[in-house]
C-alpha atoms as a PDB file:
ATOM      1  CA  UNK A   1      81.573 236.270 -39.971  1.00  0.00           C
ATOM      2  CA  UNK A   2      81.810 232.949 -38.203  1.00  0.00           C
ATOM      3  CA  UNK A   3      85.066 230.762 -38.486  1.00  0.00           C
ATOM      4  CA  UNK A   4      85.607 227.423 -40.249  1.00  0.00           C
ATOM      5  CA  UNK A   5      84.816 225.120 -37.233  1.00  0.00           C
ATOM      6  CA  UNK A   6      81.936 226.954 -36.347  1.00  0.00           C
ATOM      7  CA  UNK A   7      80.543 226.087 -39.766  1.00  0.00           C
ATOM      8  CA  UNK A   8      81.845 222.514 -39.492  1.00  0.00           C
ATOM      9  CA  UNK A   9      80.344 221.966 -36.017  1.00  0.00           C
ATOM     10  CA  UNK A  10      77.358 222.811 -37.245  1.00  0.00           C
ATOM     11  CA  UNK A  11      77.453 220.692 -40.333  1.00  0.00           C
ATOM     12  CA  UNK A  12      78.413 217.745 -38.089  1.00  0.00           C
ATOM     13  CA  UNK A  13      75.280 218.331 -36.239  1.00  0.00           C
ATOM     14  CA  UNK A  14      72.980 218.774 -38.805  1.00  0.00           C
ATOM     15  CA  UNK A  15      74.593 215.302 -40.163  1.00  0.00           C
ATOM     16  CA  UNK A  16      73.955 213.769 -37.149  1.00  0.00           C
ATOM     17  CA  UNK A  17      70.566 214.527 -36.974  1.00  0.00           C
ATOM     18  CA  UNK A  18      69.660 213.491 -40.850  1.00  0.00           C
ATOM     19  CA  UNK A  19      71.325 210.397 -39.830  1.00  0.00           C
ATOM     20  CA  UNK A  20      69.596 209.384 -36.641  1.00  0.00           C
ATOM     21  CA  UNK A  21      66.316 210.317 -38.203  1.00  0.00           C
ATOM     22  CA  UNK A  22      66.567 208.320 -41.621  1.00  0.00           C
ATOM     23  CA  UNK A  23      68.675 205.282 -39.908  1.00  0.00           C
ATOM     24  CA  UNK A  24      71.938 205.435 -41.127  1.00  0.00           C
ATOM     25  CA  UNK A  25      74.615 203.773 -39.254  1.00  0.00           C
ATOM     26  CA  UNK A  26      77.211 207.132 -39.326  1.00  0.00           C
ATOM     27  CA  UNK A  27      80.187 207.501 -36.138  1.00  0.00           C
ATOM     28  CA  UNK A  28      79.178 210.116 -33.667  1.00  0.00           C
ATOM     29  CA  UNK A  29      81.841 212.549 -31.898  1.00  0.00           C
ATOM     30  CA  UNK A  30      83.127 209.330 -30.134  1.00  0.00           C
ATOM     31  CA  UNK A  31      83.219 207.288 -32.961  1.00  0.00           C
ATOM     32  CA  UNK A  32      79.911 205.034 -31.773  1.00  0.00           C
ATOM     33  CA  UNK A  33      77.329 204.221 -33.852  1.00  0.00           C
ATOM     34  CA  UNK A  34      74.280 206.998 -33.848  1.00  0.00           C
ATOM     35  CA  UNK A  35      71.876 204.389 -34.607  1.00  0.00           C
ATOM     36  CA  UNK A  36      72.504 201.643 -32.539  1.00  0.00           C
ATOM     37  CA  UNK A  37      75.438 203.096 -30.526  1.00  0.00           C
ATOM     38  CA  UNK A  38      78.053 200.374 -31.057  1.00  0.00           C
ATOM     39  CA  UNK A  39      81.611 200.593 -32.205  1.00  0.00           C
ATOM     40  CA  UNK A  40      81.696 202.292 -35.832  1.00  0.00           C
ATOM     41  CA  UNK A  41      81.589 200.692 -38.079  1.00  0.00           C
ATOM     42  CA  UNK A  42      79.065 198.657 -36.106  1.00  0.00           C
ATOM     43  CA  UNK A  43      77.685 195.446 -38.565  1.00  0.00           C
ATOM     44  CA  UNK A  44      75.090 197.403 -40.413  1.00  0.00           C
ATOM     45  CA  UNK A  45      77.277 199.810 -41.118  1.00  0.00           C
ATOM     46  CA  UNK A  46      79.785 197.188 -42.338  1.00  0.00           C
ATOM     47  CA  UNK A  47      77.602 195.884 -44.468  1.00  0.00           C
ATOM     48  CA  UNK A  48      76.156 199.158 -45.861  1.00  0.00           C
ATOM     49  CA  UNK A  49      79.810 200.016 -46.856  1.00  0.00           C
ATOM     50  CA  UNK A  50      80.884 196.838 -48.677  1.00  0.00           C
ATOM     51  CA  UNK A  51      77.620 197.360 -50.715  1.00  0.00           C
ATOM     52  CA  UNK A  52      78.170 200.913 -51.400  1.00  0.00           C
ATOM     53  CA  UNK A  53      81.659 200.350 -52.162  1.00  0.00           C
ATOM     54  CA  UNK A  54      81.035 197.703 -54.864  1.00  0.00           C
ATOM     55  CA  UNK A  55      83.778 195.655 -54.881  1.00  0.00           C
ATOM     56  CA  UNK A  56      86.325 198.748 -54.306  1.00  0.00           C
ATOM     57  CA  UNK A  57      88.491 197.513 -51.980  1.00  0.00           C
ATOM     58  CA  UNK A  58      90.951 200.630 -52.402  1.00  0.00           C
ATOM     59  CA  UNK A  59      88.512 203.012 -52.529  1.00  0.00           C
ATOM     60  CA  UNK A  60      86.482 201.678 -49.148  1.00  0.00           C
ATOM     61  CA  UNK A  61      90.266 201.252 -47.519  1.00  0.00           C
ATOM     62  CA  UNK A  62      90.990 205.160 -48.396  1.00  0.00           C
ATOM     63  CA  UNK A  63      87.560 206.288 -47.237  1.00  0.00           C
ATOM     64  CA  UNK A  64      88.263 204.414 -43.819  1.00  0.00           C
ATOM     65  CA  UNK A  65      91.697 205.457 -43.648  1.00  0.00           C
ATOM     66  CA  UNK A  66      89.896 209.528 -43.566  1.00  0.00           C
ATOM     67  CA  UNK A  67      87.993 208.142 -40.636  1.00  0.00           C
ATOM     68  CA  UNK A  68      90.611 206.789 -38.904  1.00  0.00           C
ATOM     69  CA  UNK A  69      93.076 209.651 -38.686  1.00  0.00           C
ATOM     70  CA  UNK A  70      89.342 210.948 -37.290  1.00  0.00           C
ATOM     71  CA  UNK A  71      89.136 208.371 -35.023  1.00  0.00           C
ATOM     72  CA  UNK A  72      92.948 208.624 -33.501  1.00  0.00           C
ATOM     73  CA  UNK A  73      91.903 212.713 -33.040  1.00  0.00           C
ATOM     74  CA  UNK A  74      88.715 211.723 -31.256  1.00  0.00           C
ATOM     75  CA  UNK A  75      89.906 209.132 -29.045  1.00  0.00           C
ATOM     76  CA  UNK A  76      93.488 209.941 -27.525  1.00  0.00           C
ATOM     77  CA  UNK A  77      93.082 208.080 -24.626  1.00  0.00           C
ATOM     78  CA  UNK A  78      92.216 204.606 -26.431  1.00  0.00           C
ATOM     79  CA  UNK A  79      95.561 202.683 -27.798  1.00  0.00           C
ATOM     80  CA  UNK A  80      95.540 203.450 -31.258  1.00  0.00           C
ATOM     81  CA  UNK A  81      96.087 199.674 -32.101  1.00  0.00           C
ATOM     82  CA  UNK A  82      92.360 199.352 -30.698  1.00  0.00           C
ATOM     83  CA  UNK A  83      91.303 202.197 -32.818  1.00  0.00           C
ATOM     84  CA  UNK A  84      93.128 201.256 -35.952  1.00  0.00           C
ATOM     85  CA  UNK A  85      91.549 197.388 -35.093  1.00  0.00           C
ATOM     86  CA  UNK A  86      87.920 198.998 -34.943  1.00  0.00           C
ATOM     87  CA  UNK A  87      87.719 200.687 -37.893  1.00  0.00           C
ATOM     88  CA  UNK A  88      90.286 198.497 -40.626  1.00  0.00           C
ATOM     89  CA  UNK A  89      90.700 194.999 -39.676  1.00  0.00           C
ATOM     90  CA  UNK A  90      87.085 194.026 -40.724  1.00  0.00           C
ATOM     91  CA  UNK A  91      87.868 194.703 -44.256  1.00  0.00           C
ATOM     92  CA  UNK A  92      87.487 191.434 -46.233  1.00  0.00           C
ATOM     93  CA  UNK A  93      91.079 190.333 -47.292  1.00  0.00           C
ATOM     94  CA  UNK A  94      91.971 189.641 -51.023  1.00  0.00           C
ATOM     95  CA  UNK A  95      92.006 185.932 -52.389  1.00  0.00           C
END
């Protein structure tokens, strides 16, 4: 019987795969693009969200917020202001 992060490791890879194949702008181990290997969320990813989110601006803010507590795991030796800046302060602000 293999363990929970065996299962999730492999998961995550078979993710990353699908994702550099079809050309979807996911975050990698490192939280770069797969695609294009920029910052996540790099513009087309940006843009990808804000469609698929439809106007949700608490629903996009909670999915980020799961990928940044992500992020903050991944990258302890980046200031988490820079992380936190990278993947929230894009968000379009009400009017």
């Amino acid at each position: 019987m293999i363990g929970p992060w065996v299962r999730w490791e492999r998961h995550a890879a078979r993710r990353r795969l699908a994702a550099v194949r079809s050309g979807q702008h996911l975050p990698g181990d490192r939280y770069a693009c797969l695609v294009c290997e920029h910052d996540w969320p790099c513009q087309d990813a940006r843009l990808a969200l804000l469609a698929s989110f439809n106007g949700n601006r608490i629903g996009l803010v909670m999915y980020l917020a799961a990928h940044l507590t992500r992020a903050l795991q991944a990258l302890p030796d980046q200031h988490p202001g820079m992380v936190v800046g990278q993947i929230l302060y894009w968000i379009p602000r009400r009017r």
